[in-house]
PDB file of N, CA and C in Angstrom:
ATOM      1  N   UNK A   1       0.820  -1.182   0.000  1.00  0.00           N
ATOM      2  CA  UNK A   1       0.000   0.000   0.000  1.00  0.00           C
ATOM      3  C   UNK A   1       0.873   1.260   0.000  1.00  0.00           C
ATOM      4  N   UNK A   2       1.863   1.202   0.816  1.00  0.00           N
ATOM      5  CA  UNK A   2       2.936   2.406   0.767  1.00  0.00           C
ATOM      6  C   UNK A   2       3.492   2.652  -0.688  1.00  0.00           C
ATOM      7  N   UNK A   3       3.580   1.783  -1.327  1.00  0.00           N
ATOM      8  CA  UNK A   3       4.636   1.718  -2.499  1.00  0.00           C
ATOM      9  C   UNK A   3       3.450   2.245  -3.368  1.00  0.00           C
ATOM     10  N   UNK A   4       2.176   1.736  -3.480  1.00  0.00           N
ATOM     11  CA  UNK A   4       1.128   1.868  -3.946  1.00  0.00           C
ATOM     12  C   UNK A   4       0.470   3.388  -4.485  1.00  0.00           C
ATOM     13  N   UNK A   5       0.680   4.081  -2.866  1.00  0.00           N
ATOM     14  CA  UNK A   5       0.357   5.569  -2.591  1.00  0.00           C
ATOM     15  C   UNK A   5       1.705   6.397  -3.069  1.00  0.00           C
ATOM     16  N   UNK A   6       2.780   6.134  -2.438  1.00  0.00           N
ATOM     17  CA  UNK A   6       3.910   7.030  -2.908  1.00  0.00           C
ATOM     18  C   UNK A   6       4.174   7.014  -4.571  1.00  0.00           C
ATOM     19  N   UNK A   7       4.160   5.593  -5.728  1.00  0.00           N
ATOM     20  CA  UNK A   7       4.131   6.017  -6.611  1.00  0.00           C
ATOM     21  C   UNK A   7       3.239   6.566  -7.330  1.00  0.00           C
ATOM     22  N   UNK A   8       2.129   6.488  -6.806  1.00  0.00           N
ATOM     23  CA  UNK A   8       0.964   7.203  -7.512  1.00  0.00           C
ATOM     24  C   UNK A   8       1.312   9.190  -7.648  1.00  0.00           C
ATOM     25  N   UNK A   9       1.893   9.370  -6.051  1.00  0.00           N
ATOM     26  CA  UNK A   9       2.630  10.724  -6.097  1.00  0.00           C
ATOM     27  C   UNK A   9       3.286  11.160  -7.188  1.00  0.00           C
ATOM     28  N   UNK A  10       4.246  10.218  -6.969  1.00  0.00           N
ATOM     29  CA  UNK A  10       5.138  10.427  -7.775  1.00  0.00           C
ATOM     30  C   UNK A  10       4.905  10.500  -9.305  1.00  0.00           C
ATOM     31  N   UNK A  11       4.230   9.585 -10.012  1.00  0.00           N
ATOM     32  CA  UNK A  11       3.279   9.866 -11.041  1.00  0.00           C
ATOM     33  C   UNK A  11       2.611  11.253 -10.959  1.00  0.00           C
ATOM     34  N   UNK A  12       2.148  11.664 -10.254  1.00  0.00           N
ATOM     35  CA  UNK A  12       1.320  12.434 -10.406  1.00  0.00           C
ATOM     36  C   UNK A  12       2.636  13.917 -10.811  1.00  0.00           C
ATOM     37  N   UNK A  13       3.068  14.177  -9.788  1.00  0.00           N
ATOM     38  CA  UNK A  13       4.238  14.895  -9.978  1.00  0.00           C
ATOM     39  C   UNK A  13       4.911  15.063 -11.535  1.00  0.00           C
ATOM     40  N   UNK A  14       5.070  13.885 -11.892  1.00  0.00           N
ATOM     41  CA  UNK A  14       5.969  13.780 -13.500  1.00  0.00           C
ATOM     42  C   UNK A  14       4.689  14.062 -14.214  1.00  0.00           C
ATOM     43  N   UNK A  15       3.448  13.400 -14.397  1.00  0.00           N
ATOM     44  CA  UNK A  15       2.184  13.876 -15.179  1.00  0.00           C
ATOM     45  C   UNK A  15       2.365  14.879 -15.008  1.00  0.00           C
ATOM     46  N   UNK A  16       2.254  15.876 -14.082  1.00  0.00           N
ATOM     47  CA  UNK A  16       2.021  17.389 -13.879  1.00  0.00           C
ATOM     48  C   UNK A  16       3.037  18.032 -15.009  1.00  0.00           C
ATOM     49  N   UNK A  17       3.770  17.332 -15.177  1.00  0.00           N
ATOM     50  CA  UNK A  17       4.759  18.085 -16.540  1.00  0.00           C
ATOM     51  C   UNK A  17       3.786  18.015 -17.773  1.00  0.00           C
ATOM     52  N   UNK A  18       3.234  17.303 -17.738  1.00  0.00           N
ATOM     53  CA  UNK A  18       2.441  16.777 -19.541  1.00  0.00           C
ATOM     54  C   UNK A  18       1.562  17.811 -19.147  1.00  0.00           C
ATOM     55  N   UNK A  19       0.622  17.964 -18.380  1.00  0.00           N
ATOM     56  CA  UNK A  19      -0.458  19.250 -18.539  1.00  0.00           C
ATOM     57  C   UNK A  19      -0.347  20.775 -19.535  1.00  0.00           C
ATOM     58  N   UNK A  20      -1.707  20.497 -20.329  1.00  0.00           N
ATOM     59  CA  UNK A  20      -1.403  21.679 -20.781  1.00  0.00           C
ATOM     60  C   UNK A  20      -0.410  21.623 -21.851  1.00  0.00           C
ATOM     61  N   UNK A  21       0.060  20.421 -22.243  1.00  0.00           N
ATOM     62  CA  UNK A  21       1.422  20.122 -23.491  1.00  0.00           C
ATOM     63  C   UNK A  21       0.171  19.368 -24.598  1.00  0.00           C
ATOM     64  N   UNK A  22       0.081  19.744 -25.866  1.00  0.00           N
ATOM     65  CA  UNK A  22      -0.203  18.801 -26.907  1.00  0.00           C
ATOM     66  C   UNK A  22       1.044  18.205 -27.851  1.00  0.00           C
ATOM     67  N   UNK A  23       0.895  17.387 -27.318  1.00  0.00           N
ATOM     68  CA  UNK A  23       2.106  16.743 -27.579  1.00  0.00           C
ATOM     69  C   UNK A  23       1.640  15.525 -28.984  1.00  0.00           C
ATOM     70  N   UNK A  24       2.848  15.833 -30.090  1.00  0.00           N
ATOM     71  CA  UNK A  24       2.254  15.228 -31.464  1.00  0.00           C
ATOM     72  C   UNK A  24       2.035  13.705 -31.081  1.00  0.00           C
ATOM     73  N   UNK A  25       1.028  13.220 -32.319  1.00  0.00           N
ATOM     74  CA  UNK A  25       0.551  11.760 -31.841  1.00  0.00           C
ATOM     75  C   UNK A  25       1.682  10.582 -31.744  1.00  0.00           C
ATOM     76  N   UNK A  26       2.624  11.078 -32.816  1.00  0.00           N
ATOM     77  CA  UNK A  26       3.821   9.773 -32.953  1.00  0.00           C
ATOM     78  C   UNK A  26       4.378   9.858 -31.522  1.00  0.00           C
ATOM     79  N   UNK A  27       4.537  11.022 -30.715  1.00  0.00           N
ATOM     80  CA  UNK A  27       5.373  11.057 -29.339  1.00  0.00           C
ATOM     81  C   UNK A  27       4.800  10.145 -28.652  1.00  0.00           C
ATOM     82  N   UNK A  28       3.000  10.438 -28.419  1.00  0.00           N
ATOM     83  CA  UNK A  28       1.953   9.947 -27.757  1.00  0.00           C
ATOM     84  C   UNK A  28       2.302   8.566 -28.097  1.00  0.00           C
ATOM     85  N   UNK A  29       2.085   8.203 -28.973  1.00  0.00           N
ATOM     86  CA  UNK A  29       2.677   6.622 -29.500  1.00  0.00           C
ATOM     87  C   UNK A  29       3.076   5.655 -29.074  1.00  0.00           C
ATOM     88  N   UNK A  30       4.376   6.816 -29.182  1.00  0.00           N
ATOM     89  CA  UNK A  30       6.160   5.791 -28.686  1.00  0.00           C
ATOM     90  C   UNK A  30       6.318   5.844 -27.016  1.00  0.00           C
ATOM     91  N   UNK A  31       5.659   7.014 -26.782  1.00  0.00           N
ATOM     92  CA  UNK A  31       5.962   6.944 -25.535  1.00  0.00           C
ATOM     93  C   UNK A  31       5.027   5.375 -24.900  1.00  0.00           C
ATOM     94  N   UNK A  32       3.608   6.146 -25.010  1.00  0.00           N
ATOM     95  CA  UNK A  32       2.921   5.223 -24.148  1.00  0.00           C
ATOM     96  C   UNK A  32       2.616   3.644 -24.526  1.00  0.00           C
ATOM     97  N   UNK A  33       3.278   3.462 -26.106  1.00  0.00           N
ATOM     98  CA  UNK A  33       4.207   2.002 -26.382  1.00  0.00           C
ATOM     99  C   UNK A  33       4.586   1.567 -25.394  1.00  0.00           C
ATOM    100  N   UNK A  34       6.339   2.130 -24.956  1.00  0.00           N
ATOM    101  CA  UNK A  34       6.818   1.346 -24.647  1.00  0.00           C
ATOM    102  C   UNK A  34       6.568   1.373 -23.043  1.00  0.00           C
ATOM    103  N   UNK A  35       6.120   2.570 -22.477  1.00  0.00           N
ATOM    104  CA  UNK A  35       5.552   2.634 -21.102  1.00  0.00           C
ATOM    105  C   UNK A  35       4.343   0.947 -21.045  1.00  0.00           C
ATOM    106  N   UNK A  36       3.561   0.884 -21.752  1.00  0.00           N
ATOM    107  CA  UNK A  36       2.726   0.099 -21.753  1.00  0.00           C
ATOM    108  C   UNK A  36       3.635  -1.332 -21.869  1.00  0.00           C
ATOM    109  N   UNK A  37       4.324  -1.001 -22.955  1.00  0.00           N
ATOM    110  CA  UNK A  37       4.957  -2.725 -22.930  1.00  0.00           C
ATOM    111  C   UNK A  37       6.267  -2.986 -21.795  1.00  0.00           C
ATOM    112  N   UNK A  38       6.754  -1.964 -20.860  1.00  0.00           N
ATOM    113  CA  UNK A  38       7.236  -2.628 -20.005  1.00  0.00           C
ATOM    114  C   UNK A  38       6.705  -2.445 -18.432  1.00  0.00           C
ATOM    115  N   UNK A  39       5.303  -2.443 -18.733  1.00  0.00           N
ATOM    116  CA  UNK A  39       4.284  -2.413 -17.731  1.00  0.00           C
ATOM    117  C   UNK A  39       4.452  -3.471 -16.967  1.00  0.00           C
ATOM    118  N   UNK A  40       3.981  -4.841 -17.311  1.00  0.00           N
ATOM    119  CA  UNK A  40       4.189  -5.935 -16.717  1.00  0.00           C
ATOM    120  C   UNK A  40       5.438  -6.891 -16.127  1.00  0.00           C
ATOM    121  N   UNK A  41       6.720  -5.823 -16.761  1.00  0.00           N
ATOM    122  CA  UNK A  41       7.858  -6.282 -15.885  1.00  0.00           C
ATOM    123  C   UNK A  41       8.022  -5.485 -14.332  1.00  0.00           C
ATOM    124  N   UNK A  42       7.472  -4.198 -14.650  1.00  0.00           N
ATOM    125  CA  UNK A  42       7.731  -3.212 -13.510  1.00  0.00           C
ATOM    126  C   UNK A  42       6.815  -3.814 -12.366  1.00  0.00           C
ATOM    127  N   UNK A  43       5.847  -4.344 -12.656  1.00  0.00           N
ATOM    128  CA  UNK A  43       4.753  -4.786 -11.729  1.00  0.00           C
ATOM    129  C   UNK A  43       5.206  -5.829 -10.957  1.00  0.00           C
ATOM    130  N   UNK A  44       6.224  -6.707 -11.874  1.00  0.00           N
ATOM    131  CA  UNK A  44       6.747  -7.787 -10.701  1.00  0.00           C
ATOM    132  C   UNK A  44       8.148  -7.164 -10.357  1.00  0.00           C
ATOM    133  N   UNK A  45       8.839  -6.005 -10.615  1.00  0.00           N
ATOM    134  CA  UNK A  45      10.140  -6.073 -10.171  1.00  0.00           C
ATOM    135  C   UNK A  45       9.710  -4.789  -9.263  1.00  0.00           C
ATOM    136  N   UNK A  46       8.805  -4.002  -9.418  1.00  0.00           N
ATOM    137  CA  UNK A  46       8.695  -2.631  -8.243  1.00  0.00           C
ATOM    138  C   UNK A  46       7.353  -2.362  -8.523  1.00  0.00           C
ATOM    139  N   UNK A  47       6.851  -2.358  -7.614  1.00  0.00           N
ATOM    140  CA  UNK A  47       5.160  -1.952  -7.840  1.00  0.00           C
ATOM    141  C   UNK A  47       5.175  -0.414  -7.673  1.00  0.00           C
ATOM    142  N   UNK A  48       6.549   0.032  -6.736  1.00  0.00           N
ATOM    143  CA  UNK A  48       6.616   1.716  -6.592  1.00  0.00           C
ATOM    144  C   UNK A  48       6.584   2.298  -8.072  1.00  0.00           C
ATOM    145  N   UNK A  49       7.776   1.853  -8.565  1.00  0.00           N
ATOM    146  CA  UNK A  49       8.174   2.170 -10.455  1.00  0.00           C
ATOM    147  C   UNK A  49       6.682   1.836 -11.170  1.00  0.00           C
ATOM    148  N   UNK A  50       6.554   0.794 -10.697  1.00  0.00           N
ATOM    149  CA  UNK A  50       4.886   0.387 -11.526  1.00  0.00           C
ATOM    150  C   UNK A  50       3.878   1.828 -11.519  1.00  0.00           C
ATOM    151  N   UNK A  51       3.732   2.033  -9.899  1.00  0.00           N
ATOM    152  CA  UNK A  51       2.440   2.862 -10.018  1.00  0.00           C
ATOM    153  C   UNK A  51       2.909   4.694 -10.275  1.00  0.00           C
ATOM    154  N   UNK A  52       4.147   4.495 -10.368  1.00  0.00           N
ATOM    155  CA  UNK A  52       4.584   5.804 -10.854  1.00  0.00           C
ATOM    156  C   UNK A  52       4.294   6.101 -12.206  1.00  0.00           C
ATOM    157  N   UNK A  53       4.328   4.824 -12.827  1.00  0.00           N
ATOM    158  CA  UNK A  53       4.751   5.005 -14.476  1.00  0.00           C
ATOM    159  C   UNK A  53       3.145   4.702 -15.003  1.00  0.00           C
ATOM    160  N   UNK A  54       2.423   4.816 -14.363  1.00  0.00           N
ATOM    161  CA  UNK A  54       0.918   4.552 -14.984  1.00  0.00           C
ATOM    162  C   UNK A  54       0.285   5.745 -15.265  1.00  0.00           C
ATOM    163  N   UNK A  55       0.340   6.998 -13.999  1.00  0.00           N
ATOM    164  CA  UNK A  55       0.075   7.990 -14.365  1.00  0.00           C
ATOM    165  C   UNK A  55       0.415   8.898 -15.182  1.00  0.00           C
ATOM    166  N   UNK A  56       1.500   8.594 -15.847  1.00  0.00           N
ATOM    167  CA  UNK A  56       2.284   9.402 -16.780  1.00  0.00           C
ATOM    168  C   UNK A  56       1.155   8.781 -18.476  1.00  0.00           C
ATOM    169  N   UNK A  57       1.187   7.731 -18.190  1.00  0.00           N
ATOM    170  CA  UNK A  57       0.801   6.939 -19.146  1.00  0.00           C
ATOM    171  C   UNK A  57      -0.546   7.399 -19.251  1.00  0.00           C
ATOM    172  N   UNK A  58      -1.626   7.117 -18.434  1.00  0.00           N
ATOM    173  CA  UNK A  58      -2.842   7.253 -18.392  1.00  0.00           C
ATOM    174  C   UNK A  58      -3.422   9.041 -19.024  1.00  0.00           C
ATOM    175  N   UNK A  59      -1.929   9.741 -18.636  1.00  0.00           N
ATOM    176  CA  UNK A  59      -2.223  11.302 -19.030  1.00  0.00           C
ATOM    177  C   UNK A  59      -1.922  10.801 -20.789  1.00  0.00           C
ATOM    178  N   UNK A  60      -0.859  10.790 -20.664  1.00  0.00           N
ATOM    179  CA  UNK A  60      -0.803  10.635 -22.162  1.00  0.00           C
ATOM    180  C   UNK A  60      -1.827  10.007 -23.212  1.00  0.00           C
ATOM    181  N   UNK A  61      -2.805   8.986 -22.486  1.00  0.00           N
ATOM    182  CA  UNK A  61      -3.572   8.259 -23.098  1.00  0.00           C
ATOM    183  C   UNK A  61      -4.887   8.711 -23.728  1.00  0.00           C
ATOM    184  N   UNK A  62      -5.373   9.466 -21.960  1.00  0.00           N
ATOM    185  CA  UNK A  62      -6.383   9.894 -22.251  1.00  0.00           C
ATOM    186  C   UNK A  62      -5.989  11.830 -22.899  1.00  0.00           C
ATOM    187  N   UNK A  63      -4.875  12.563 -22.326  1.00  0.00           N
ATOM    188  CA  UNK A  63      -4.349  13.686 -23.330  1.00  0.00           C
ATOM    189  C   UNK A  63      -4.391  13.361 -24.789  1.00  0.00           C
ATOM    190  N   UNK A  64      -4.890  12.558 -25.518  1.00  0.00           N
ATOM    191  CA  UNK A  64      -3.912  12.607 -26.861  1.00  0.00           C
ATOM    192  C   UNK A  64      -5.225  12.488 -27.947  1.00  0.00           C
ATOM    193  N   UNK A  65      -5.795  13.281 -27.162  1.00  0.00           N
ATOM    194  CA  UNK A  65      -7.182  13.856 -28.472  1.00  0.00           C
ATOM    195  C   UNK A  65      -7.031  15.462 -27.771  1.00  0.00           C
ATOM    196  N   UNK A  66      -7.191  15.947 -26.552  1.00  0.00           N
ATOM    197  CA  UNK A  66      -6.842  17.135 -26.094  1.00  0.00           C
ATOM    198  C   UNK A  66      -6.036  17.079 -24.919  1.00  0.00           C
ATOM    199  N   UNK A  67      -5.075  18.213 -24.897  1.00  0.00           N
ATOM    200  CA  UNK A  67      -4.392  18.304 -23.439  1.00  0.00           C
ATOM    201  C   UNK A  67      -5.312  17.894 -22.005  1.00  0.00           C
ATOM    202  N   UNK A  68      -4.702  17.212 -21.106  1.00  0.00           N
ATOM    203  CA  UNK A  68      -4.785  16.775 -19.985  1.00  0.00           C
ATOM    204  C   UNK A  68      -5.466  18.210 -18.506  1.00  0.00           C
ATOM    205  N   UNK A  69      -5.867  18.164 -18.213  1.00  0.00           N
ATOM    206  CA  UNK A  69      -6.125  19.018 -17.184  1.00  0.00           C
ATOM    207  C   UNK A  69      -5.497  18.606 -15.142  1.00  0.00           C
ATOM    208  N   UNK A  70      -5.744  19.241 -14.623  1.00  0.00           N
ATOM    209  CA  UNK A  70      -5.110  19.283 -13.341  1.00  0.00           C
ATOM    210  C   UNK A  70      -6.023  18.257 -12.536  1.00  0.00           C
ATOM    211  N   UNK A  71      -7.590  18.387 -12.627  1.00  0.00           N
ATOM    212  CA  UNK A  71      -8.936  17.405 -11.891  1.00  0.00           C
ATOM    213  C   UNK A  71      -8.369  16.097 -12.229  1.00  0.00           C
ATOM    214  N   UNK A  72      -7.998  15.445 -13.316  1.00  0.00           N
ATOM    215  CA  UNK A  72      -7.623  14.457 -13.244  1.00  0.00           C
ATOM    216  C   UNK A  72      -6.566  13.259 -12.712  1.00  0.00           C
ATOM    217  N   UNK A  73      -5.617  14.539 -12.258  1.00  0.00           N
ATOM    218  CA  UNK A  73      -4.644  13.861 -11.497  1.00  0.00           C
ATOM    219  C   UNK A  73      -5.301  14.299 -10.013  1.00  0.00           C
ATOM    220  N   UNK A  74      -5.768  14.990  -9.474  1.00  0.00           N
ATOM    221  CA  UNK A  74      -6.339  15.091  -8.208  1.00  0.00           C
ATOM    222  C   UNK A  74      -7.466  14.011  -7.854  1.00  0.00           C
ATOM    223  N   UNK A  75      -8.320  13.451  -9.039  1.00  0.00           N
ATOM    224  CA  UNK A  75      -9.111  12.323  -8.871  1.00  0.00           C
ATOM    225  C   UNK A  75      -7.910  11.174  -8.374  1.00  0.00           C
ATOM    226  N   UNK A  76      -7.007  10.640  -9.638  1.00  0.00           N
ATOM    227  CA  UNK A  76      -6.104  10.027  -8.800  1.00  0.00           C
ATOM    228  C   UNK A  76      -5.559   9.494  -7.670  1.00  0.00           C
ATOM    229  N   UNK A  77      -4.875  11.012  -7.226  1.00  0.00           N
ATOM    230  CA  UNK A  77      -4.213  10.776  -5.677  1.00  0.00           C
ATOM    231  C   UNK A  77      -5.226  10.680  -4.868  1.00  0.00           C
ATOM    232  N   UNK A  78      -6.683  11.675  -4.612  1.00  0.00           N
ATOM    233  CA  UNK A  78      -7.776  11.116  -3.865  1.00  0.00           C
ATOM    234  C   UNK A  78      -8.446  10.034  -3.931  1.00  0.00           C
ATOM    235  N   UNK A  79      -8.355   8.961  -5.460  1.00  0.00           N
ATOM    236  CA  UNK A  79      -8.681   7.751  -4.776  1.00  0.00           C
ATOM    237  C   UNK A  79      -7.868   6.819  -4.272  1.00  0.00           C
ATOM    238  N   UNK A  80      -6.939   7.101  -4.743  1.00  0.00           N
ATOM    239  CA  UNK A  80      -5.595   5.632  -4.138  1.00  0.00           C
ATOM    240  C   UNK A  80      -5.900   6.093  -2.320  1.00  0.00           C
ATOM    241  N   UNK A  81      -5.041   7.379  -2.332  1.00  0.00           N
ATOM    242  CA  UNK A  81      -5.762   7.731  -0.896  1.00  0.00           C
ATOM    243  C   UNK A  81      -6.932   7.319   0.095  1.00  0.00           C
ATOM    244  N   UNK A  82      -7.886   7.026  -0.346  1.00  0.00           N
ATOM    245  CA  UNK A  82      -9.252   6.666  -0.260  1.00  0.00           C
ATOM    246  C   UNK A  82      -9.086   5.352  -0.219  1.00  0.00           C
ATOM    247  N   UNK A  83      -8.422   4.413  -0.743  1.00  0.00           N
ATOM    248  CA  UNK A  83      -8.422   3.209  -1.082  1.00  0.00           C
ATOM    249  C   UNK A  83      -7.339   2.662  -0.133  1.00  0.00           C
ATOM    250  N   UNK A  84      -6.277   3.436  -0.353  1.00  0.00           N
ATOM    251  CA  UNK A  84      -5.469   3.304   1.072  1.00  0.00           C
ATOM    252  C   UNK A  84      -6.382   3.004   2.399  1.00  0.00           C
ATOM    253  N   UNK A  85      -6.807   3.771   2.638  1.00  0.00           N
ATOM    254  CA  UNK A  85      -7.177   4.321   3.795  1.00  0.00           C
ATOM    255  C   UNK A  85      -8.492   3.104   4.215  1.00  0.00           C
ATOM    256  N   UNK A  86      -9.081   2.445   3.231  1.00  0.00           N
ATOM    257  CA  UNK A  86      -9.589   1.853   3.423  1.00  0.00           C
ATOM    258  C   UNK A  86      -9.292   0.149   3.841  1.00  0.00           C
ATOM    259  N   UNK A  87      -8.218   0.091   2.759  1.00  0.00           N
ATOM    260  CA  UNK A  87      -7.408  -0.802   3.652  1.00  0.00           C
ATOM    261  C   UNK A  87      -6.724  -1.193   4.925  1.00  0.00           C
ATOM    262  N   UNK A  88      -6.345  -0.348   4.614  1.00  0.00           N
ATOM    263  CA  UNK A  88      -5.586  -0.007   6.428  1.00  0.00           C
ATOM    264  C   UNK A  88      -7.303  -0.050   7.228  1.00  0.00           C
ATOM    265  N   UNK A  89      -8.110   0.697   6.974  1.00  0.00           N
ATOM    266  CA  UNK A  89      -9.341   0.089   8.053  1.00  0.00           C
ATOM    267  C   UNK A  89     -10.059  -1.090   7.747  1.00  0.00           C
ATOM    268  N   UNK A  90     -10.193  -2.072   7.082  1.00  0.00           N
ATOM    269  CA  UNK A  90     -10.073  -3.570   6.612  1.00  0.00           C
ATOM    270  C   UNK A  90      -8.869  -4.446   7.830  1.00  0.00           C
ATOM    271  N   UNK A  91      -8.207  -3.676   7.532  1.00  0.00           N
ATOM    272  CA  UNK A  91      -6.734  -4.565   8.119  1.00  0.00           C
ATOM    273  C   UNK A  91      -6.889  -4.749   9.681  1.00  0.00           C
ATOM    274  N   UNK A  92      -7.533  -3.259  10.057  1.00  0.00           N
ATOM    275  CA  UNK A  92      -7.428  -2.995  11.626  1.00  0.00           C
ATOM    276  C   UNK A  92      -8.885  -3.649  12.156  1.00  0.00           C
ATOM    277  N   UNK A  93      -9.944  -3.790  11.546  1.00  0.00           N
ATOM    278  CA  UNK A  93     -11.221  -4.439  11.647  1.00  0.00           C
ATOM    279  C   UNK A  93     -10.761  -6.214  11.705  1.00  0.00           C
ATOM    280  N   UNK A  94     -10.507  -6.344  10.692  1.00  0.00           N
ATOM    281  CA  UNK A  94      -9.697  -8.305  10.588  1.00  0.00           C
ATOM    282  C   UNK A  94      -8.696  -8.731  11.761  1.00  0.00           C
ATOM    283  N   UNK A  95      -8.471  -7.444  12.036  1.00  0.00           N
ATOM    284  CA  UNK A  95      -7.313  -7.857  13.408  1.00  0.00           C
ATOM    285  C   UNK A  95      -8.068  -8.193  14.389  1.00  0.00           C
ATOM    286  N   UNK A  96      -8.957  -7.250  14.775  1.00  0.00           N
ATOM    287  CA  UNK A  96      -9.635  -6.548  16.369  1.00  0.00           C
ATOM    288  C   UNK A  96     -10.185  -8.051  15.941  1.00  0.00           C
ATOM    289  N   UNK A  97     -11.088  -8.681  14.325  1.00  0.00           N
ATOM    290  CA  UNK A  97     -11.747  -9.848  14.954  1.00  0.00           C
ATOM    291  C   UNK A  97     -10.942 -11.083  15.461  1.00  0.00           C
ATOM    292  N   UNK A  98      -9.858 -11.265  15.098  1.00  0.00           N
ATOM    293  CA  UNK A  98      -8.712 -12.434  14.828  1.00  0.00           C
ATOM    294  C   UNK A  98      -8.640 -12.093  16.498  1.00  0.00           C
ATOM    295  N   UNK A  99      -8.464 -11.376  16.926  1.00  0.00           N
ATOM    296  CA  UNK A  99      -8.173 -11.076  18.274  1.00  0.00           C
ATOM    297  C   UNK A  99      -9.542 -11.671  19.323  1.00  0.00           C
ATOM    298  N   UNK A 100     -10.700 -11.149  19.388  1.00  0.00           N
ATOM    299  CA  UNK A 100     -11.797 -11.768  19.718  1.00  0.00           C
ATOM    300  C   UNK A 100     -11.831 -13.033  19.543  1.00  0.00           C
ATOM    301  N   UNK A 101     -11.511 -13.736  18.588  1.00  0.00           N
ATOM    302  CA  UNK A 101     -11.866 -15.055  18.217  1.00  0.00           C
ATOM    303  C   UNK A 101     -10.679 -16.213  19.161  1.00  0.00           C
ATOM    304  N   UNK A 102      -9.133 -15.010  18.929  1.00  0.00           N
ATOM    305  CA  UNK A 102      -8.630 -15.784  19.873  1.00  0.00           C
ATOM    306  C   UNK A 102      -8.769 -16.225  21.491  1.00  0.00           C
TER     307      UNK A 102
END
């Protein structure tokens, strides 16, 4: 979950460069090519690198009919956040019962 939330930051951070850039389609392309095709190595070798490199991607993806705006990376970090947060109260609920039961 840490690795989860911090690269999503961090994504978000490097996206924040693409905002506001129309960037030509061949870039759009190549980039989110090869972002996409070494998606599934990053996922088993760093899930941090993983969830960094999605948001960059996802701007580019959905940017590449019109530039990207700022709401969309704030949806982002507020749901991983959200989702975090929900875990961690999942985690602490499964305990308190594991505990009772013992």
């Amino acid at each position: 979950m840490t690795q989860r939330v911090a690269g999503t930051i961090l994504g978000v951070i490097g996206a924040a460069l693409l905002l506001g850039h129309q960037l030509p389609s061949r870039v759009v392309a190549f980039n989110a090519g090869w972002l996409a095709g070494i998606r599934p190595l990053l996922r088993l070798r760093n899930y941090l690198v993983y969830s960094a490199a999605m948001t960059p991607l996802m701007v580019m993806i959905m940017g590449a009919s019109r530039p990207a705006d700022g709401g969309m990376l704030t949806d982002r970090v507020a749901a991983t956040v959200i989702g975090a947060g929900i875990v961690l109260l999942v985690d602490r609920m499964a305990a308190k019962a594991s505990a009772l039961v013992t």
